[in-house]
PDB file of N, CA and C in Angstrom:
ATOM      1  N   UNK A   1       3.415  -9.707   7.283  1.00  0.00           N
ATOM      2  CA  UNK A   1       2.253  -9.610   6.432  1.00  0.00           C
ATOM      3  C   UNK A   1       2.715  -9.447   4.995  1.00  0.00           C
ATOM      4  N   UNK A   2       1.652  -9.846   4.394  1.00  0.00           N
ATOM      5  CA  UNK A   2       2.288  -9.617   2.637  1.00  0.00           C
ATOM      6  C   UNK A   2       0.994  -8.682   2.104  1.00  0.00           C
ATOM      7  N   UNK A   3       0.989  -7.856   1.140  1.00  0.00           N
ATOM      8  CA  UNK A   3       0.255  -7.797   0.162  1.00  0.00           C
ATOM      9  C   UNK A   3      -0.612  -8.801  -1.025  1.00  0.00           C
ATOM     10  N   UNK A   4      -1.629  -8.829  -0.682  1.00  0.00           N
ATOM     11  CA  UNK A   4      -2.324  -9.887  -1.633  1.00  0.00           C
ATOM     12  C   UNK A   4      -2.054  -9.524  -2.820  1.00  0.00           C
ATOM     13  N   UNK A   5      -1.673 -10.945  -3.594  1.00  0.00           N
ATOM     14  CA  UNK A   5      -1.167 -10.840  -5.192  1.00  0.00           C
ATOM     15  C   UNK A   5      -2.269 -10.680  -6.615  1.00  0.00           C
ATOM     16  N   UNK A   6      -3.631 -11.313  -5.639  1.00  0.00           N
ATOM     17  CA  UNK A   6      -4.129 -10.898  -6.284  1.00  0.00           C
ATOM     18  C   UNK A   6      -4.460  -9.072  -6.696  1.00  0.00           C
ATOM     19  N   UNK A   7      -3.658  -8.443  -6.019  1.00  0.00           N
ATOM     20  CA  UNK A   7      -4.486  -6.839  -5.917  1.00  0.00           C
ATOM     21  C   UNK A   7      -3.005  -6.221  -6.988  1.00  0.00           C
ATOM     22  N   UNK A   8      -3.043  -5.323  -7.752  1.00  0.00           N
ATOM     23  CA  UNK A   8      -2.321  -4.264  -8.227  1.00  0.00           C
ATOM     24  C   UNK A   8      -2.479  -2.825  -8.534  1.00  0.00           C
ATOM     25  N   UNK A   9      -1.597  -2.199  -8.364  1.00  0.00           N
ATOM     26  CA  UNK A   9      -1.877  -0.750  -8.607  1.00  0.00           C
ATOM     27  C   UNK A   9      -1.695  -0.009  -9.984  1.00  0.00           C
ATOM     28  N   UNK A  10      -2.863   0.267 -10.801  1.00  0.00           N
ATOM     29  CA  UNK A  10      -2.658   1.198 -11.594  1.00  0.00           C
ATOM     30  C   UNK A  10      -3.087   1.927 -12.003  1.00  0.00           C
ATOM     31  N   UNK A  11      -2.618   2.904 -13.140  1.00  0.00           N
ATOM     32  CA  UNK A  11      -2.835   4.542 -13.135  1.00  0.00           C
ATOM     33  C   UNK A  11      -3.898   4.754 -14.026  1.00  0.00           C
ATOM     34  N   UNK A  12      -4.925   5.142 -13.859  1.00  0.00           N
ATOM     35  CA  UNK A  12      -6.104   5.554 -14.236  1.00  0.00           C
ATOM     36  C   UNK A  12      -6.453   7.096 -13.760  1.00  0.00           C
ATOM     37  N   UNK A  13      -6.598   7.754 -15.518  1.00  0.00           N
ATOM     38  CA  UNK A  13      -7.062   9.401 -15.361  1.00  0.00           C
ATOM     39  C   UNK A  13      -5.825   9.826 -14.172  1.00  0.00           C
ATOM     40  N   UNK A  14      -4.465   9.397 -14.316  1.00  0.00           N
ATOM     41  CA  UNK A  14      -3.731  10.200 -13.504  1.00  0.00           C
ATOM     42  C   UNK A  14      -4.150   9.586 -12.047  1.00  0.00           C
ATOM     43  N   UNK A  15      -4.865   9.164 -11.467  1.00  0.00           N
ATOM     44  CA  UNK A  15      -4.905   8.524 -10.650  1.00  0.00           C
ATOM     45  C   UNK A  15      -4.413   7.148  -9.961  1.00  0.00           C
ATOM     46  N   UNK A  16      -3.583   6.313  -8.987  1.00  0.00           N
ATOM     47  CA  UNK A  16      -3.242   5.364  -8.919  1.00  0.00           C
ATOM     48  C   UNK A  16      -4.274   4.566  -8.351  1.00  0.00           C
ATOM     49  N   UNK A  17      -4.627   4.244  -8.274  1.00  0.00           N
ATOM     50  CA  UNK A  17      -5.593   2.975  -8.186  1.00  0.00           C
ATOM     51  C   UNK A  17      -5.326   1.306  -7.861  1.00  0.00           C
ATOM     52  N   UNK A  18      -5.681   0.780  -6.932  1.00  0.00           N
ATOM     53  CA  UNK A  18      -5.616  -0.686  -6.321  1.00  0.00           C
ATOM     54  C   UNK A  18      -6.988  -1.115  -7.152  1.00  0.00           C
ATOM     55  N   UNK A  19      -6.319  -2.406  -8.061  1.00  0.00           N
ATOM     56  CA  UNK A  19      -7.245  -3.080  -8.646  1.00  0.00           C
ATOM     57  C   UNK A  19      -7.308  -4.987  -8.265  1.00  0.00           C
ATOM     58  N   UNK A  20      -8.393  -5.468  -8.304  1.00  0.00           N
ATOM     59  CA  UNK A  20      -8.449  -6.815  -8.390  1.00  0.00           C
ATOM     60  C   UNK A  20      -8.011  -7.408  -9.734  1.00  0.00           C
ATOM     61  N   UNK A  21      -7.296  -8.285  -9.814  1.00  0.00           N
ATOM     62  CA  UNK A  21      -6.662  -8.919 -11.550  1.00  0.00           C
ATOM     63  C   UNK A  21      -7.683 -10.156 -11.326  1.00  0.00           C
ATOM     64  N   UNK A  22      -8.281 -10.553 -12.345  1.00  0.00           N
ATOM     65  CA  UNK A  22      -9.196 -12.120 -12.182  1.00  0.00           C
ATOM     66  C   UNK A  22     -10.372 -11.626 -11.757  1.00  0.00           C
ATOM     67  N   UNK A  23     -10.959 -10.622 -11.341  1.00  0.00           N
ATOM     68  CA  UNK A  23     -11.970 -10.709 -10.754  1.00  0.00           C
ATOM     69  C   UNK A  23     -13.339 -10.540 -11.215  1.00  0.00           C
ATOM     70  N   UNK A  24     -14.337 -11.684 -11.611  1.00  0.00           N
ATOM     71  CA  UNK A  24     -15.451 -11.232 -12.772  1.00  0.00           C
ATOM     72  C   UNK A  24     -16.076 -10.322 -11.215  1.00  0.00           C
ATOM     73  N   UNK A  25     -16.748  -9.579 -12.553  1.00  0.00           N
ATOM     74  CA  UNK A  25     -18.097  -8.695 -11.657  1.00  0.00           C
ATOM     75  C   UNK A  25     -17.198  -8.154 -10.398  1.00  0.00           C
ATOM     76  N   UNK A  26     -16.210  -7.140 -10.764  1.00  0.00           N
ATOM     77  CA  UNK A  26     -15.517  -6.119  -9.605  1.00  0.00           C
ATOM     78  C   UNK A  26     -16.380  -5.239  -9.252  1.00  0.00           C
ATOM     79  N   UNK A  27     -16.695  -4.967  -7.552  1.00  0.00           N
ATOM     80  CA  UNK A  27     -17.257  -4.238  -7.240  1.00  0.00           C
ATOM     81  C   UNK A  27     -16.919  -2.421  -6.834  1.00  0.00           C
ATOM     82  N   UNK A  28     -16.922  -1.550  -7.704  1.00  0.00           N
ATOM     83  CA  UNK A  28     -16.524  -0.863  -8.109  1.00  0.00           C
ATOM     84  C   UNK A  28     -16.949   0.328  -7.423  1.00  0.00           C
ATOM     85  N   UNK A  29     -17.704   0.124  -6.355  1.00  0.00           N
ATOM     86  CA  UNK A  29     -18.143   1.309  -5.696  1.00  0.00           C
ATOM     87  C   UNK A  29     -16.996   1.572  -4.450  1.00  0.00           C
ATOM     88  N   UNK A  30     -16.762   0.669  -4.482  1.00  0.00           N
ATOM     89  CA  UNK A  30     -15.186   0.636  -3.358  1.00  0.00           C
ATOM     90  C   UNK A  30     -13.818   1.118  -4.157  1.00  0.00           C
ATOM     91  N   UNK A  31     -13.519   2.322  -4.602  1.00  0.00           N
ATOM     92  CA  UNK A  31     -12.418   2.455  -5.505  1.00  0.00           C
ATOM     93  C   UNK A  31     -11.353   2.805  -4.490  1.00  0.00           C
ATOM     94  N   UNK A  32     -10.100   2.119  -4.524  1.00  0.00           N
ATOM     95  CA  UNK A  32      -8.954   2.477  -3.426  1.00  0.00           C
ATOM     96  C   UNK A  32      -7.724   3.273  -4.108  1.00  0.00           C
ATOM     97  N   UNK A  33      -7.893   4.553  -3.674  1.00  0.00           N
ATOM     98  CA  UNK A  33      -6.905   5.613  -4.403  1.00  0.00           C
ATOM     99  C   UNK A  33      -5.716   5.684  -3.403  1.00  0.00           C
ATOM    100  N   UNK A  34      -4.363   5.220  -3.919  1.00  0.00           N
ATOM    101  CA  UNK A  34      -3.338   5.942  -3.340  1.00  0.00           C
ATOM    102  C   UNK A  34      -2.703   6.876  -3.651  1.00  0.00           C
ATOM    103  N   UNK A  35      -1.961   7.670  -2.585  1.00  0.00           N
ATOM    104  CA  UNK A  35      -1.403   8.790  -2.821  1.00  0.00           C
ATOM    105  C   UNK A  35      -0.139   8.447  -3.198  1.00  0.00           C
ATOM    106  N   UNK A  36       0.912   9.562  -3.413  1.00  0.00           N
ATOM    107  CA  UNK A  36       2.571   8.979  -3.571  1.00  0.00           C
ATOM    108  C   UNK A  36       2.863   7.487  -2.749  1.00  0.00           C
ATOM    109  N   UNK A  37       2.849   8.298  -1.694  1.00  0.00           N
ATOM    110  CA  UNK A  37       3.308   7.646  -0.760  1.00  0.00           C
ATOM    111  C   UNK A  37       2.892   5.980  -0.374  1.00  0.00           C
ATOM    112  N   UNK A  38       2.271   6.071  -0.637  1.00  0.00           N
ATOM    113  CA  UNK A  38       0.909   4.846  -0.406  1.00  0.00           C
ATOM    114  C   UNK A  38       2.045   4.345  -1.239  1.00  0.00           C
ATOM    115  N   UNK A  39       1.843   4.500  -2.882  1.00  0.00           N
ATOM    116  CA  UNK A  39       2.699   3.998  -4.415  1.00  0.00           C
ATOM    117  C   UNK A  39       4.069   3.950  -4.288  1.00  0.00           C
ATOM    118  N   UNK A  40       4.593   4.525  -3.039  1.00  0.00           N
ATOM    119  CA  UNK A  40       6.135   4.690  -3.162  1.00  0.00           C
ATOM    120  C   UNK A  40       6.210   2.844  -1.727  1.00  0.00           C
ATOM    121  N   UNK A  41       5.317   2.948  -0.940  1.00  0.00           N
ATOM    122  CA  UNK A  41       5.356   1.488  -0.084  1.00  0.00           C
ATOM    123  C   UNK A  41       5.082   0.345  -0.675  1.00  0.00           C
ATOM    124  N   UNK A  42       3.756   0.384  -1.977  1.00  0.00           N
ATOM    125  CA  UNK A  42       3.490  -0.481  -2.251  1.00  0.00           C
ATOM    126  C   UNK A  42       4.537  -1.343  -3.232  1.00  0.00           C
ATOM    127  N   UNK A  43       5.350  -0.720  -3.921  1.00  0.00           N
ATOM    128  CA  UNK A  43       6.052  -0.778  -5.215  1.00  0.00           C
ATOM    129  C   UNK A  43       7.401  -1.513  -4.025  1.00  0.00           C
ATOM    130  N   UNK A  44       7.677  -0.801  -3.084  1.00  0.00           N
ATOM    131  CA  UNK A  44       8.714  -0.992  -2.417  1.00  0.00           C
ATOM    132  C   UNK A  44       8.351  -2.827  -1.636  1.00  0.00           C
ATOM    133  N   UNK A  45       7.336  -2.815  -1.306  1.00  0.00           N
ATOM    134  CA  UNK A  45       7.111  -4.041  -0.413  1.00  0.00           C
ATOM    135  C   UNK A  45       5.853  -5.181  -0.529  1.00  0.00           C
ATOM    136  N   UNK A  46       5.705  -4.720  -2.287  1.00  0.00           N
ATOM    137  CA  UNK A  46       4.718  -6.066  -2.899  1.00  0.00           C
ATOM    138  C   UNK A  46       5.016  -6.772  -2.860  1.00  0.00           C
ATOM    139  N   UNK A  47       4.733  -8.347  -3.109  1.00  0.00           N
ATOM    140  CA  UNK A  47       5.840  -9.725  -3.507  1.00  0.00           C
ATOM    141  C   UNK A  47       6.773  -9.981  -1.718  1.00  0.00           C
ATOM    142  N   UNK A  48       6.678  -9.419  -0.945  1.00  0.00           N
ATOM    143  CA  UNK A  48       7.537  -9.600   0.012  1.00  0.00           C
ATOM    144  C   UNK A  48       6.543  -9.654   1.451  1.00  0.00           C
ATOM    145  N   UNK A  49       7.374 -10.303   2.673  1.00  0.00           N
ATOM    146  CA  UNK A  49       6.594 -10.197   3.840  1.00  0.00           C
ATOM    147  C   UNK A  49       7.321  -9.055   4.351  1.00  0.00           C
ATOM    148  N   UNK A  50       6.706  -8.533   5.072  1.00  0.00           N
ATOM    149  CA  UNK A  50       7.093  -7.194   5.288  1.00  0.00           C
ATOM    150  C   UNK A  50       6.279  -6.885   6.803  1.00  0.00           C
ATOM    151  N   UNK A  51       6.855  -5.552   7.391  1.00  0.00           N
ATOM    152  CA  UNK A  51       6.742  -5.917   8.974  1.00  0.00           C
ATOM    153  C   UNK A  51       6.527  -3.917   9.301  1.00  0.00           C
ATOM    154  N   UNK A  52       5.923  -3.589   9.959  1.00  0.00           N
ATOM    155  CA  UNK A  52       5.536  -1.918  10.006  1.00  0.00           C
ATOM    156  C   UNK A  52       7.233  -1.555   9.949  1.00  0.00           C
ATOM    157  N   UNK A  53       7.673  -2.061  10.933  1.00  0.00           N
ATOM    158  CA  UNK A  53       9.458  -1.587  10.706  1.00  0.00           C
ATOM    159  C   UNK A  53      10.225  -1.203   8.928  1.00  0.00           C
ATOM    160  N   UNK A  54       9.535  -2.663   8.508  1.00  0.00           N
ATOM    161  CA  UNK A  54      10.462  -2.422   7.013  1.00  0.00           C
ATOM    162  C   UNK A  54       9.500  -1.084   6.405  1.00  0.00           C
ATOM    163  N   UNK A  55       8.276  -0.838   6.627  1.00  0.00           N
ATOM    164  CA  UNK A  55       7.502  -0.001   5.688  1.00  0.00           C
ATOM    165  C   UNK A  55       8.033   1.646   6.290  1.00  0.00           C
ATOM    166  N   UNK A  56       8.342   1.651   7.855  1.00  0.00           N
ATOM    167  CA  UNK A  56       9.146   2.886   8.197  1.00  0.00           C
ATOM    168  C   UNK A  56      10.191   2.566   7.730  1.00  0.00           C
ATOM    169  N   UNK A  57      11.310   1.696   7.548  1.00  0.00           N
ATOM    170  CA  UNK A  57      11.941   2.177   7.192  1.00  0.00           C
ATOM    171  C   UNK A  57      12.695   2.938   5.846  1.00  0.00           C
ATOM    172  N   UNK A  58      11.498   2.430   4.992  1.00  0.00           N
ATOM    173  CA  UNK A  58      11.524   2.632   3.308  1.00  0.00           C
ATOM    174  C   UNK A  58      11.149   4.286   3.686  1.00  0.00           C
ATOM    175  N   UNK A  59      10.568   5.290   4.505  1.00  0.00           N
ATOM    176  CA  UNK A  59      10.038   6.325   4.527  1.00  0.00           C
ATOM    177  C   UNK A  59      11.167   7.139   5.204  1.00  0.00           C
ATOM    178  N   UNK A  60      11.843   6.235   6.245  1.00  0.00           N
ATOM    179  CA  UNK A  60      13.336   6.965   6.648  1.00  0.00           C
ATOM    180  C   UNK A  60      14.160   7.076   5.593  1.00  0.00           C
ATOM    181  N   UNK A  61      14.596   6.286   4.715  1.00  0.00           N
ATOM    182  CA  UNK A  61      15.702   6.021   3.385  1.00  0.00           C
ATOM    183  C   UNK A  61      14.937   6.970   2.557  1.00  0.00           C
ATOM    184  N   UNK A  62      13.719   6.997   2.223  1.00  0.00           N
ATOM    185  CA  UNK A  62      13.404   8.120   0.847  1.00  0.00           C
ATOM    186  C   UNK A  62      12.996   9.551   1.534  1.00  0.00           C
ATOM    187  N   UNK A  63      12.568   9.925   2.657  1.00  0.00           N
ATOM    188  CA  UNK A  63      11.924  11.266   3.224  1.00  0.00           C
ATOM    189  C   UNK A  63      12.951  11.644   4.483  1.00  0.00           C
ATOM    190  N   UNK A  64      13.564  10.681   4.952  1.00  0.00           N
ATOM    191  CA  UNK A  64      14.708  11.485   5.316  1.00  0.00           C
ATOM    192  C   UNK A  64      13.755  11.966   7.237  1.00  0.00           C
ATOM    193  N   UNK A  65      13.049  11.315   7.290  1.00  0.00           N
ATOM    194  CA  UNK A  65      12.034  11.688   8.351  1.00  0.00           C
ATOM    195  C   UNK A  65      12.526  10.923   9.774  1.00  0.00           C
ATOM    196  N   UNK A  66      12.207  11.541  10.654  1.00  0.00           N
ATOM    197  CA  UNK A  66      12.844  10.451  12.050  1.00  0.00           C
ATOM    198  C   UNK A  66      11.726   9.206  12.097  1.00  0.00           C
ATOM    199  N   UNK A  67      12.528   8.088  12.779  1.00  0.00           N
ATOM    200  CA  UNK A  67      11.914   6.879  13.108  1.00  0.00           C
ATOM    201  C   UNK A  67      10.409   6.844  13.801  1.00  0.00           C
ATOM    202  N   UNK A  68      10.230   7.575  14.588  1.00  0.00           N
ATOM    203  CA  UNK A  68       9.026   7.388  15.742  1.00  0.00           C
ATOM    204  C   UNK A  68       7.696   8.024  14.050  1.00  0.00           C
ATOM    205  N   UNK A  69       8.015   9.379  13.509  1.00  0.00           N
ATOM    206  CA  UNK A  69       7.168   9.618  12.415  1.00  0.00           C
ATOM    207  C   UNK A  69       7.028   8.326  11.776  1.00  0.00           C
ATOM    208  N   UNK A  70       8.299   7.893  10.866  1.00  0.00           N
ATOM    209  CA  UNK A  70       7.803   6.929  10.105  1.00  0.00           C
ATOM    210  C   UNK A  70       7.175   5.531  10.747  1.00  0.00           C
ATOM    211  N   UNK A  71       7.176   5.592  11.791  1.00  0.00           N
ATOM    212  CA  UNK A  71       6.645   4.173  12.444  1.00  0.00           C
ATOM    213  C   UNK A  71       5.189   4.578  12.251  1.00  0.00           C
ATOM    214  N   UNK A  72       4.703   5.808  12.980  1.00  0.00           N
ATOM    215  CA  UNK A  72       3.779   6.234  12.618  1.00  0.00           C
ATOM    216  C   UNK A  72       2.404   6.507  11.977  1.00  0.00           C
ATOM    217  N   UNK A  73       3.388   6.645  10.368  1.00  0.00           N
ATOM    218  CA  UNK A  73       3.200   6.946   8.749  1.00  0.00           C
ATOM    219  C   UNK A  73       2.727   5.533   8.678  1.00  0.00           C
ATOM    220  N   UNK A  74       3.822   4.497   8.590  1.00  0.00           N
ATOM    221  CA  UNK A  74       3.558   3.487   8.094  1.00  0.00           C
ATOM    222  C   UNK A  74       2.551   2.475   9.033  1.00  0.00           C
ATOM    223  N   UNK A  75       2.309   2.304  10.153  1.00  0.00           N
ATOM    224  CA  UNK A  75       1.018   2.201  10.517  1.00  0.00           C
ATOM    225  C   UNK A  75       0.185   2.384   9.960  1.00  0.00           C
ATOM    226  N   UNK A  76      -0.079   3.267   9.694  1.00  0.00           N
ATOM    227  CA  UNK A  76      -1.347   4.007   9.351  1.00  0.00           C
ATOM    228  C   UNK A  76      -1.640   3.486   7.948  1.00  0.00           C
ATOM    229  N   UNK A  77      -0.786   3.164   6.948  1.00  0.00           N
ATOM    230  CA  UNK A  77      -0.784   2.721   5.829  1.00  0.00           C
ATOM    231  C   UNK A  77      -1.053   1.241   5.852  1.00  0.00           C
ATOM    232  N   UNK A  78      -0.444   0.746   7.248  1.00  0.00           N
ATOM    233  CA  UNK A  78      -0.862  -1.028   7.336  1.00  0.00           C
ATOM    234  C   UNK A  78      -2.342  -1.388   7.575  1.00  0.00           C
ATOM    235  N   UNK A  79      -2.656   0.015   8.506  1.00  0.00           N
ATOM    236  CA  UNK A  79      -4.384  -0.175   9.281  1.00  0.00           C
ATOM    237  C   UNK A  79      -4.884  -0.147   7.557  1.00  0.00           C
ATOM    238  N   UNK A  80      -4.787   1.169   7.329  1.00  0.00           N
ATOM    239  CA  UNK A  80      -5.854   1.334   5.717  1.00  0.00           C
ATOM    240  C   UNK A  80      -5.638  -0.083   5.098  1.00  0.00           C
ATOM    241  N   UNK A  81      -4.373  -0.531   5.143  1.00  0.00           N
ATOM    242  CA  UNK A  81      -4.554  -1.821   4.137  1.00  0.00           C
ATOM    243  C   UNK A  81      -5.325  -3.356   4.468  1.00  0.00           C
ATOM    244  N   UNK A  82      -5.068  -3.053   6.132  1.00  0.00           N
ATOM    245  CA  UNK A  82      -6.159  -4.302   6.435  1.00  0.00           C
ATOM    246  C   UNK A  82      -7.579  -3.820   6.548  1.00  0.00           C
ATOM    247  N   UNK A  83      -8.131  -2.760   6.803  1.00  0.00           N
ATOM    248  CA  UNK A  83      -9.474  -2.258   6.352  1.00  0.00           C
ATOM    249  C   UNK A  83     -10.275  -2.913   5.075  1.00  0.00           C
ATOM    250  N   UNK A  84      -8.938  -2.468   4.249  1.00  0.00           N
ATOM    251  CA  UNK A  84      -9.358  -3.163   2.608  1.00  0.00           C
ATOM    252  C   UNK A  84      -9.516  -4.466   2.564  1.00  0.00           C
ATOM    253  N   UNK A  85      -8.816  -5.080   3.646  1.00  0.00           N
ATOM    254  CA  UNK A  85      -8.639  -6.482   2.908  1.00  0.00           C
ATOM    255  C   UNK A  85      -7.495  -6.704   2.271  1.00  0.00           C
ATOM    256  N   UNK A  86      -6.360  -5.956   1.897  1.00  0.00           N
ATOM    257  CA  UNK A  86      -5.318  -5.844   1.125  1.00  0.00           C
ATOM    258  C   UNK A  86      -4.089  -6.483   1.306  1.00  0.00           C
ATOM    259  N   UNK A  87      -3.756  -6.817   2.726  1.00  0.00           N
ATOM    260  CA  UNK A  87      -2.744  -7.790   3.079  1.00  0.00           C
ATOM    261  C   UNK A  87      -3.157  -9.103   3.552  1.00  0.00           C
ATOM    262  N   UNK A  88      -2.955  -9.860   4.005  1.00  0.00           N
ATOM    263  CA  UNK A  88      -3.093 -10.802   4.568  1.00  0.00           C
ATOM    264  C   UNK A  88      -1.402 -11.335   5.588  1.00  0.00           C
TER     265      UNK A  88
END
């Protein structure tokens, strides 16, 4: 799966934020806030196809956490992102 190129993350009021680039008339009642972590996957595996494995394993290399957690973690970060619409 990849991250759609159209989408980017940025920092608003200290907040990180998933935005549409191009998009007239953004619908704005849907605001998608990530946490670190969220910002530490996305940065790590934008621009790339990427597989729940590579997204645990970016969480094993920086948190130092066992495999079965980060498989986990990063699930959970793939579900939220197809919810959104965010990968394809």
């Amino acid at each position: 799966m990849k991250i759609k190129s159209m989408y980017k993350v940025r920092q608003v009021a200290g907040e990180n934020l998933v935005v549409g680039q191009g998009r007239l008339n953004a619908d704005m009642t849907k605001v998608i806030s990530l946490n670190d972590t969220a910002v530490l996957l996305w940065k790590e595996l934008a621009g790339k196809d990427f597989t729940c494995e590579d997204a645990a394993e970016v969480l094993v290399t920086t948190y130092g956490i066992d495999k079965e957690r980060a498989m986990a973690d990063a699930n959970h970060w793939i579900e939220k992102m197809k919810e959104c619409n965010i990968v394809e």
